[in-house]
PDB file of N, CA and C in Angstrom:
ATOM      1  N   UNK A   1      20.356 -18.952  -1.648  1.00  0.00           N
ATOM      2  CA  UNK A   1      19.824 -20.203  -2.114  1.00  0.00           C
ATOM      3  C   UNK A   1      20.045 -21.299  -1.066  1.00  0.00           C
ATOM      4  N   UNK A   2      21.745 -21.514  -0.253  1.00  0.00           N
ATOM      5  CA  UNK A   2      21.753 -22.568   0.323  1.00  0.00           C
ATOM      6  C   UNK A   2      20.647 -22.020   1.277  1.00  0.00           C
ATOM      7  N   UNK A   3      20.340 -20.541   2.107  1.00  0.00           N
ATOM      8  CA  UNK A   3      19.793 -20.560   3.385  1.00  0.00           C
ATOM      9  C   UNK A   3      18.221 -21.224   3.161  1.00  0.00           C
ATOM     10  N   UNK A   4      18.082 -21.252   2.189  1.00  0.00           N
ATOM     11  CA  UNK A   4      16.119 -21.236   1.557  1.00  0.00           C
ATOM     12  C   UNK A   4      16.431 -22.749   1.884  1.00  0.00           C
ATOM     13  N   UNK A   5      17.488 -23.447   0.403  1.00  0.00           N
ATOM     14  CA  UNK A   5      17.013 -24.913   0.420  1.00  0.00           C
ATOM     15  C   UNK A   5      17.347 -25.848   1.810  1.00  0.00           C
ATOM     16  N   UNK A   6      18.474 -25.063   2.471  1.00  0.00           N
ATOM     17  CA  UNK A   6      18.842 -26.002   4.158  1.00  0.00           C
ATOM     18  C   UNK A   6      18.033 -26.567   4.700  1.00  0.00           C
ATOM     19  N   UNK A   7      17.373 -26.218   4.985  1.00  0.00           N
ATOM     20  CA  UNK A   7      15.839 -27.343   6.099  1.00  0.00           C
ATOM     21  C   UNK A   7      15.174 -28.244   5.437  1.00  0.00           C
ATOM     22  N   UNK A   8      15.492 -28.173   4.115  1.00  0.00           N
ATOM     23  CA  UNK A   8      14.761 -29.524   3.871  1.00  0.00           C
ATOM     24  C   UNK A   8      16.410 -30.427   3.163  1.00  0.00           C
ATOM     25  N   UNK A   9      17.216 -30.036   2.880  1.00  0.00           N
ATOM     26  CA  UNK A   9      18.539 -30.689   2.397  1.00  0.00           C
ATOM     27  C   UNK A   9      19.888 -31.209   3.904  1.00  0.00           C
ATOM     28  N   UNK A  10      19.746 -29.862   4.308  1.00  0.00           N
ATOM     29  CA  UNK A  10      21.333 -29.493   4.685  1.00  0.00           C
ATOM     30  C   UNK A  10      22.587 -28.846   4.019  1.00  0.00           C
ATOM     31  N   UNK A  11      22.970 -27.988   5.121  1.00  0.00           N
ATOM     32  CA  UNK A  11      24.194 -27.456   4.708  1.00  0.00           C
ATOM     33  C   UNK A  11      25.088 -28.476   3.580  1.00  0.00           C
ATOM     34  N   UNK A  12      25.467 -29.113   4.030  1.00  0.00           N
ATOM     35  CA  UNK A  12      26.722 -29.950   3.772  1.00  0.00           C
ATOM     36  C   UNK A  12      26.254 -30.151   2.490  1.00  0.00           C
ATOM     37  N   UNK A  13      24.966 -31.250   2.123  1.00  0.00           N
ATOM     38  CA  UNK A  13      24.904 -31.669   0.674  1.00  0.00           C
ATOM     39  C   UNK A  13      24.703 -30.807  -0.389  1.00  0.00           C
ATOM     40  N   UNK A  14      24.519 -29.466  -0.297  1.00  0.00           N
ATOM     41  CA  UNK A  14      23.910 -28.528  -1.085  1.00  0.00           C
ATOM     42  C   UNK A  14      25.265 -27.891  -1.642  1.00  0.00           C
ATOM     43  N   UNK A  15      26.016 -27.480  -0.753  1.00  0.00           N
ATOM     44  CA  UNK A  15      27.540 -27.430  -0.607  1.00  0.00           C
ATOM     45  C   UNK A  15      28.465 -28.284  -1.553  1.00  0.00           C
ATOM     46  N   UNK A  16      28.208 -29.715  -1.196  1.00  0.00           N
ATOM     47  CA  UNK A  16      29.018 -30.284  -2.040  1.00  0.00           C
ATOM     48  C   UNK A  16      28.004 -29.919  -3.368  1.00  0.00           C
ATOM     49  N   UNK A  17      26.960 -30.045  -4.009  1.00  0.00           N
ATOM     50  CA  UNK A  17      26.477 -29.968  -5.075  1.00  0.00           C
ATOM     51  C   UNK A  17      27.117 -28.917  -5.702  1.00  0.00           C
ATOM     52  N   UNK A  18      26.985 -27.409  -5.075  1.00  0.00           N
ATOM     53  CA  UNK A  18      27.535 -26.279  -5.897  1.00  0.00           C
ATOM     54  C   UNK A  18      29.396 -26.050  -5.635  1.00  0.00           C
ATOM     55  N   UNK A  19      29.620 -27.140  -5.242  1.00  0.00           N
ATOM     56  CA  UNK A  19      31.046 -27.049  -5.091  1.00  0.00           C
ATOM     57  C   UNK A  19      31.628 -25.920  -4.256  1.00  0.00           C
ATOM     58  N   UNK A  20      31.279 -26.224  -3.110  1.00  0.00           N
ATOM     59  CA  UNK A  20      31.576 -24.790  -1.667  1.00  0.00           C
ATOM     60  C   UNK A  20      31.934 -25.363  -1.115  1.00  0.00           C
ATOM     61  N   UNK A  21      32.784 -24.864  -0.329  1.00  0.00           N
ATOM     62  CA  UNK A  21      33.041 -25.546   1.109  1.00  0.00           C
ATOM     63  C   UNK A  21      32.019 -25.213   2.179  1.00  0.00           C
ATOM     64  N   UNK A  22      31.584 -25.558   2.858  1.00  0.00           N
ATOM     65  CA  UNK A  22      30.212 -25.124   4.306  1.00  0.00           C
ATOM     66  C   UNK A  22      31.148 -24.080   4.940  1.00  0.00           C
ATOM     67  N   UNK A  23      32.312 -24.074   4.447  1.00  0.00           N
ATOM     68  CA  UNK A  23      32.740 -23.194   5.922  1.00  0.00           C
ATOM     69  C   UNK A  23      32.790 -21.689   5.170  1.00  0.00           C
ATOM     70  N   UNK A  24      32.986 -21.834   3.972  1.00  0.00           N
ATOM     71  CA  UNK A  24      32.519 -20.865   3.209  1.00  0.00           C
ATOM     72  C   UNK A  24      31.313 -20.072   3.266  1.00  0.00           C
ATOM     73  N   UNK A  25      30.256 -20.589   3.353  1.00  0.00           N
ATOM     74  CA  UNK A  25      29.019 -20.569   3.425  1.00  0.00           C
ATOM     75  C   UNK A  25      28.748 -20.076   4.559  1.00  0.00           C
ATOM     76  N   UNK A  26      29.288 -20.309   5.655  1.00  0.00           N
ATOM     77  CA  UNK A  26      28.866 -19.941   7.087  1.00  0.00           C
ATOM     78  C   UNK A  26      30.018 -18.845   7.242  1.00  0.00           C
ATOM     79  N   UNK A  27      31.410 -18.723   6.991  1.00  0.00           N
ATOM     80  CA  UNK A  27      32.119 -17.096   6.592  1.00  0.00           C
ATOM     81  C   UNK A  27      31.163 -16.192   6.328  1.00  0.00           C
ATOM     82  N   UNK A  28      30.627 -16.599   5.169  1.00  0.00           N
ATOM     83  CA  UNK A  28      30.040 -15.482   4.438  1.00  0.00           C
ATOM     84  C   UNK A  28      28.736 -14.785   4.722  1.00  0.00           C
ATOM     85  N   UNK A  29      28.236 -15.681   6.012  1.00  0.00           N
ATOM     86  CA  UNK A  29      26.924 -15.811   6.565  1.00  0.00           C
ATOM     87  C   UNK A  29      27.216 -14.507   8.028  1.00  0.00           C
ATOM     88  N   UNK A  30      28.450 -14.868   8.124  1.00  0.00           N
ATOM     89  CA  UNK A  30      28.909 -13.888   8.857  1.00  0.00           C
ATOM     90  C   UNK A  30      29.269 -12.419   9.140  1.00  0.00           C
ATOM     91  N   UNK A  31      29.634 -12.584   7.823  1.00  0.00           N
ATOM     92  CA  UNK A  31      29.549 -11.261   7.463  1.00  0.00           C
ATOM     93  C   UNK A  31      28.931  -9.808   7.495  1.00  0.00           C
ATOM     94  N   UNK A  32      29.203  -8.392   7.320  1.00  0.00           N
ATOM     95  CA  UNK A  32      27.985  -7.373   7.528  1.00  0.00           C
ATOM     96  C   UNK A  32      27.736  -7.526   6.228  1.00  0.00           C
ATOM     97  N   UNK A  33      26.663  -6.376   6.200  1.00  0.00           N
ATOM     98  CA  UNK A  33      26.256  -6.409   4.688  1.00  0.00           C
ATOM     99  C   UNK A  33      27.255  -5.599   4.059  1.00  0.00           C
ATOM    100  N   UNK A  34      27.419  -5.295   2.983  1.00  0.00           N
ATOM    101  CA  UNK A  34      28.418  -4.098   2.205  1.00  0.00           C
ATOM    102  C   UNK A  34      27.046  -3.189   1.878  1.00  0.00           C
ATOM    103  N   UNK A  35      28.175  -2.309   1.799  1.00  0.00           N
ATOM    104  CA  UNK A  35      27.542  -0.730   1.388  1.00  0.00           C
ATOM    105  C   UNK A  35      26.563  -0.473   0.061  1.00  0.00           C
ATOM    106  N   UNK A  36      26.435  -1.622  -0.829  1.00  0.00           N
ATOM    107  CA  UNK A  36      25.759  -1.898  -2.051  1.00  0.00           C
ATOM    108  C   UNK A  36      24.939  -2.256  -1.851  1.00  0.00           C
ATOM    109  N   UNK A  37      24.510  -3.628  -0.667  1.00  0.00           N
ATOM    110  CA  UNK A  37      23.514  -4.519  -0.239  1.00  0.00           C
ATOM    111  C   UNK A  37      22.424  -3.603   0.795  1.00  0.00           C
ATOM    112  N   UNK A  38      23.666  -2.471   1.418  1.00  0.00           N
ATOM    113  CA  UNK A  38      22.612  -1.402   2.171  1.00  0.00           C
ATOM    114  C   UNK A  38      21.367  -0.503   0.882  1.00  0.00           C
ATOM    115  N   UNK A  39      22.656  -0.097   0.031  1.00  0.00           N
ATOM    116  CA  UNK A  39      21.856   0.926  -0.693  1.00  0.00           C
ATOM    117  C   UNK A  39      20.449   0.054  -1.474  1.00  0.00           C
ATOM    118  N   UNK A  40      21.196  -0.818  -1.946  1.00  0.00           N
ATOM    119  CA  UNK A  40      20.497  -1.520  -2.701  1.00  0.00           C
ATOM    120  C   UNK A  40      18.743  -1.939  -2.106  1.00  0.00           C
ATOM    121  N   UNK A  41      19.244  -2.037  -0.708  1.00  0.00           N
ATOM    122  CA  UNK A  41      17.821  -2.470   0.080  1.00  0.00           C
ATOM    123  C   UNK A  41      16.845  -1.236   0.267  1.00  0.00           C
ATOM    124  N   UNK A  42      17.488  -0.022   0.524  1.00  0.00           N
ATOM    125  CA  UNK A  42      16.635   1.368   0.019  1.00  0.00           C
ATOM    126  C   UNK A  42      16.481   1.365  -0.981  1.00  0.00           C
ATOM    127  N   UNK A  43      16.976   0.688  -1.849  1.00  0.00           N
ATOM    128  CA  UNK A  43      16.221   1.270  -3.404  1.00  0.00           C
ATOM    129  C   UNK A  43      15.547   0.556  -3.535  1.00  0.00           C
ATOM    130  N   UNK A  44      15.065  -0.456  -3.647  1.00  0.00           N
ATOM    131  CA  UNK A  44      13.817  -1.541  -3.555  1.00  0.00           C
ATOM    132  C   UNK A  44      12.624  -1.309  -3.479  1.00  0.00           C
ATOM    133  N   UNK A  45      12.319  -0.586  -2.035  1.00  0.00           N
ATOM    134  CA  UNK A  45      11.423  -0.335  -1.885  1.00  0.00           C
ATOM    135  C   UNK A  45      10.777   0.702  -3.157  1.00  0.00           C
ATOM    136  N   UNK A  46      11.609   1.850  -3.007  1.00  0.00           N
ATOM    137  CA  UNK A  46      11.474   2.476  -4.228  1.00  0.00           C
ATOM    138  C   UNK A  46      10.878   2.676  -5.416  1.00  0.00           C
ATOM    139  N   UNK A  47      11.879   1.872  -5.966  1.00  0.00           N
ATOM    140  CA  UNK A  47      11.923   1.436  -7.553  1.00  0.00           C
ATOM    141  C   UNK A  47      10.843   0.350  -7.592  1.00  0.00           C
ATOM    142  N   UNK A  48      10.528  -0.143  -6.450  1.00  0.00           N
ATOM    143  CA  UNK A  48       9.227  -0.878  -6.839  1.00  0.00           C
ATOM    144  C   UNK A  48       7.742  -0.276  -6.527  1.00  0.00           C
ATOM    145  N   UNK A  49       7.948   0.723  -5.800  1.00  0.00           N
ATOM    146  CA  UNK A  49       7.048   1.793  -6.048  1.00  0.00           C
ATOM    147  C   UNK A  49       6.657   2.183  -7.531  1.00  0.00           C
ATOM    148  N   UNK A  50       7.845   2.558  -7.729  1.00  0.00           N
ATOM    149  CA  UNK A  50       7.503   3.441  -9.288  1.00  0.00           C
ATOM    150  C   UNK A  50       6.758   2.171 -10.393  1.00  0.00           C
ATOM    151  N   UNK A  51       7.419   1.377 -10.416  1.00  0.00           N
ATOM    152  CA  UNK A  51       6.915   0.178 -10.972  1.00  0.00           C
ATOM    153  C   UNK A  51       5.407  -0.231 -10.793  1.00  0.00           C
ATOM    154  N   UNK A  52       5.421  -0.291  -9.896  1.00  0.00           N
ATOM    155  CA  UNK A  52       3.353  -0.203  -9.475  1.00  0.00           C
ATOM    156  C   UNK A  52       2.917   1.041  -9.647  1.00  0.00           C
ATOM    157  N   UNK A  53       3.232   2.098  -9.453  1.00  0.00           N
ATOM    158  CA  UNK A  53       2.470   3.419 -10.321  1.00  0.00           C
ATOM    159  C   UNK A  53       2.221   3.299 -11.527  1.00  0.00           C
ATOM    160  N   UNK A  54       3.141   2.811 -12.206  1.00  0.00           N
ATOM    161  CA  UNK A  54       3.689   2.620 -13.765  1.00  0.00           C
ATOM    162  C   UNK A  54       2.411   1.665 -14.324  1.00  0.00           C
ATOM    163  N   UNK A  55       1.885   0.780 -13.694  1.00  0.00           N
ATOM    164  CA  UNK A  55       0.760   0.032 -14.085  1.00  0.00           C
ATOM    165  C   UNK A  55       2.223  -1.426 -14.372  1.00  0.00           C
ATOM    166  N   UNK A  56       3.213  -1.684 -13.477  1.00  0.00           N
ATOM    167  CA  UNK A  56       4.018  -3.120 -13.471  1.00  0.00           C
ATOM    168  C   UNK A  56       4.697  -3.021 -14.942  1.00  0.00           C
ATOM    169  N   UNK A  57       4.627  -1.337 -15.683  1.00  0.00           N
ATOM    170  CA  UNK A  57       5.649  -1.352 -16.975  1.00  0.00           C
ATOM    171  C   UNK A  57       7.420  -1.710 -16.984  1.00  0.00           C
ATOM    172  N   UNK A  58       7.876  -1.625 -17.795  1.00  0.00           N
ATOM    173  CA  UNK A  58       9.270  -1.356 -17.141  1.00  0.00           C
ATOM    174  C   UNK A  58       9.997  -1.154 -18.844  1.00  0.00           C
ATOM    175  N   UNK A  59      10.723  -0.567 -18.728  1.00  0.00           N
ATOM    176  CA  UNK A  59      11.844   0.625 -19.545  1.00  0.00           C
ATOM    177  C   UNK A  59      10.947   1.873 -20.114  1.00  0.00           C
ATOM    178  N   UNK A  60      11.263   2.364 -21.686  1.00  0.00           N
ATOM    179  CA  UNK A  60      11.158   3.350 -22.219  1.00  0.00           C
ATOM    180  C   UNK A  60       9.701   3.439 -21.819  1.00  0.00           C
ATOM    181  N   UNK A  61       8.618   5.172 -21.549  1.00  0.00           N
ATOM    182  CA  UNK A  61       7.455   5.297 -21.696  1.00  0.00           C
ATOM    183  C   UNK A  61       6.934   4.935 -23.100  1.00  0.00           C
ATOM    184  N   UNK A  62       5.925   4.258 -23.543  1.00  0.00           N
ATOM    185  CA  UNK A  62       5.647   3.862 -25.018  1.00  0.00           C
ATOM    186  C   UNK A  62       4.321   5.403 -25.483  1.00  0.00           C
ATOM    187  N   UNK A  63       4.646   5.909 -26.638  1.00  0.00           N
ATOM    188  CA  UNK A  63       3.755   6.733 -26.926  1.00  0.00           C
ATOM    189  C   UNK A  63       2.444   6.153 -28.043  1.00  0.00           C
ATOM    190  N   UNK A  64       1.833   7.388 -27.361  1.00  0.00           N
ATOM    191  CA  UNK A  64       0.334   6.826 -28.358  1.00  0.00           C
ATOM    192  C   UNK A  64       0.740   7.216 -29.828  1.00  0.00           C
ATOM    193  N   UNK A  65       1.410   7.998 -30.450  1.00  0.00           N
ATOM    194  CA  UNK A  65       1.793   8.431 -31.440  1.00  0.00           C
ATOM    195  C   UNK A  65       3.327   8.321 -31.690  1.00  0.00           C
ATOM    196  N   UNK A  66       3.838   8.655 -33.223  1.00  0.00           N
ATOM    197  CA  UNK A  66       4.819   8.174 -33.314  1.00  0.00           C
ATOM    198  C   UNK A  66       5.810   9.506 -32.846  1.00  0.00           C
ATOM    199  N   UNK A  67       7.021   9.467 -32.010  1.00  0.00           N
ATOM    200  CA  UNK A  67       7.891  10.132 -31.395  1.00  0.00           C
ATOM    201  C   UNK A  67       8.502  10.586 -32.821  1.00  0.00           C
ATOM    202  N   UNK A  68       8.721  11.988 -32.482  1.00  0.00           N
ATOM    203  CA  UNK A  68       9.493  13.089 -33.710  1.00  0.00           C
ATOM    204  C   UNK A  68      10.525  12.599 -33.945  1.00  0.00           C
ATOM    205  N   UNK A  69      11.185  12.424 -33.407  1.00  0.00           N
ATOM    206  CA  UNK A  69      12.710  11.702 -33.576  1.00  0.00           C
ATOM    207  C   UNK A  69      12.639  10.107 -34.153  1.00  0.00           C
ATOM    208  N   UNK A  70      11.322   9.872 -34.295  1.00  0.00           N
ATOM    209  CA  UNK A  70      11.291   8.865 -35.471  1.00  0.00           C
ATOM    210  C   UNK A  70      10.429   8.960 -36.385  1.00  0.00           C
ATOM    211  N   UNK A  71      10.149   9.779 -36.618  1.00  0.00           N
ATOM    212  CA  UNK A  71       9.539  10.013 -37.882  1.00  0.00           C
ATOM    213  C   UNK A  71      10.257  10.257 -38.705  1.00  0.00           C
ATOM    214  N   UNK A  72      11.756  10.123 -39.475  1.00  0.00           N
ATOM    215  CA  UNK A  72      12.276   9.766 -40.436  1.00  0.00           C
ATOM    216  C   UNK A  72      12.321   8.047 -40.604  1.00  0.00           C
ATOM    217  N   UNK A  73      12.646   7.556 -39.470  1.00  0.00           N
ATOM    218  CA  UNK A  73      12.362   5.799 -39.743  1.00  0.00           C
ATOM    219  C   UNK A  73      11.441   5.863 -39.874  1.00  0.00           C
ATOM    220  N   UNK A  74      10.077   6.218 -39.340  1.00  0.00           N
ATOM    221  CA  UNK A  74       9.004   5.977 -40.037  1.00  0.00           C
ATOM    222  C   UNK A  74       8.375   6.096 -41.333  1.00  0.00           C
ATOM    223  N   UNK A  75       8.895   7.247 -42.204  1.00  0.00           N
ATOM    224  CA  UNK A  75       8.542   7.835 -43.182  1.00  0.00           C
ATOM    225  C   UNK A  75       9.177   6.881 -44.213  1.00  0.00           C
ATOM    226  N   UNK A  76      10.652   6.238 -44.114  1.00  0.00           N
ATOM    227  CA  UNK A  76      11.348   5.196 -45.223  1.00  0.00           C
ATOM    228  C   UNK A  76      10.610   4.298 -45.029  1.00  0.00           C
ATOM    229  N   UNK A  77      10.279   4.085 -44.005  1.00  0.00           N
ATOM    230  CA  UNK A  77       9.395   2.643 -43.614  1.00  0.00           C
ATOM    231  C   UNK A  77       8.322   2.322 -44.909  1.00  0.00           C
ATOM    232  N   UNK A  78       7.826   3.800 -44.402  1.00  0.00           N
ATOM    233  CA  UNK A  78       6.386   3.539 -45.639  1.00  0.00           C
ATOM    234  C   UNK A  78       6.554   3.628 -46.959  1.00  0.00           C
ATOM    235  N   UNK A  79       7.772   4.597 -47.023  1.00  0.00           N
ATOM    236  CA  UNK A  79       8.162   4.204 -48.657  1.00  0.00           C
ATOM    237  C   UNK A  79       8.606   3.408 -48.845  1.00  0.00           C
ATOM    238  N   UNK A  80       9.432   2.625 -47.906  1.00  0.00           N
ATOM    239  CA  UNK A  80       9.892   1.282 -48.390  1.00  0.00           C
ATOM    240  C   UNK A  80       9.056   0.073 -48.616  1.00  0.00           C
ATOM    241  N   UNK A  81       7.797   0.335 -48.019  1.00  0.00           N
ATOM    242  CA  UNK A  81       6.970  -0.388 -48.509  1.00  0.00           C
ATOM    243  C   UNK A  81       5.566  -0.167 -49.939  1.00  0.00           C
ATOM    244  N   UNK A  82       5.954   1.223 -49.996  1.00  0.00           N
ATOM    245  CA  UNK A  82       5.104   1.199 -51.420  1.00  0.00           C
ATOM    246  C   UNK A  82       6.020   0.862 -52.381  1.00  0.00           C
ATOM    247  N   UNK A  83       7.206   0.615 -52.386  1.00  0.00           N
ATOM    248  CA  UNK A  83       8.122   0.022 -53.551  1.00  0.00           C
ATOM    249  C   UNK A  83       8.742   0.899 -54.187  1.00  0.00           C
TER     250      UNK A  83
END
């Protein structure tokens, strides 16, 4: 966030806003990446692959019909609604 908003703010005031020190900010700027930020950047590409195959879905596949394993909630359902 500070690196995006800097060129039009500055280090320093953005800093004091979120309560950092700059020198913090530039430590941390220093830094390598960790081993999470690596993996993480291979999976990206990825997982956003699958996501555009998917037609931009995201969690459970939804079925055209009702899944066997709910067709007991389904079945109280309907009796619970004829009374």
């Amino acid at each position: 966030m500070i690196g995006y908003l800097r060129d039009g703010f500055g280090v320093d005031p953005i800093c004091r806003v979120l309560q950092l020190s700059p020198s913090t900010y530039f430590a941390r700027k220093q830094r390598p990446k960790s081993a999470r930020q690596l993996r993480d950047e291979e999976l990206i590409p990825l997982v956003t692959a699958v996501w555009e195959d998917s037609g931009r879905t995201y969690g459970a596949p939804r079925h055209p019909r009702p899944h066997p394993r709910r067709a007991p909630r389904r079945l109280l359902h309907h009796r619970a609604a004829d009374g």
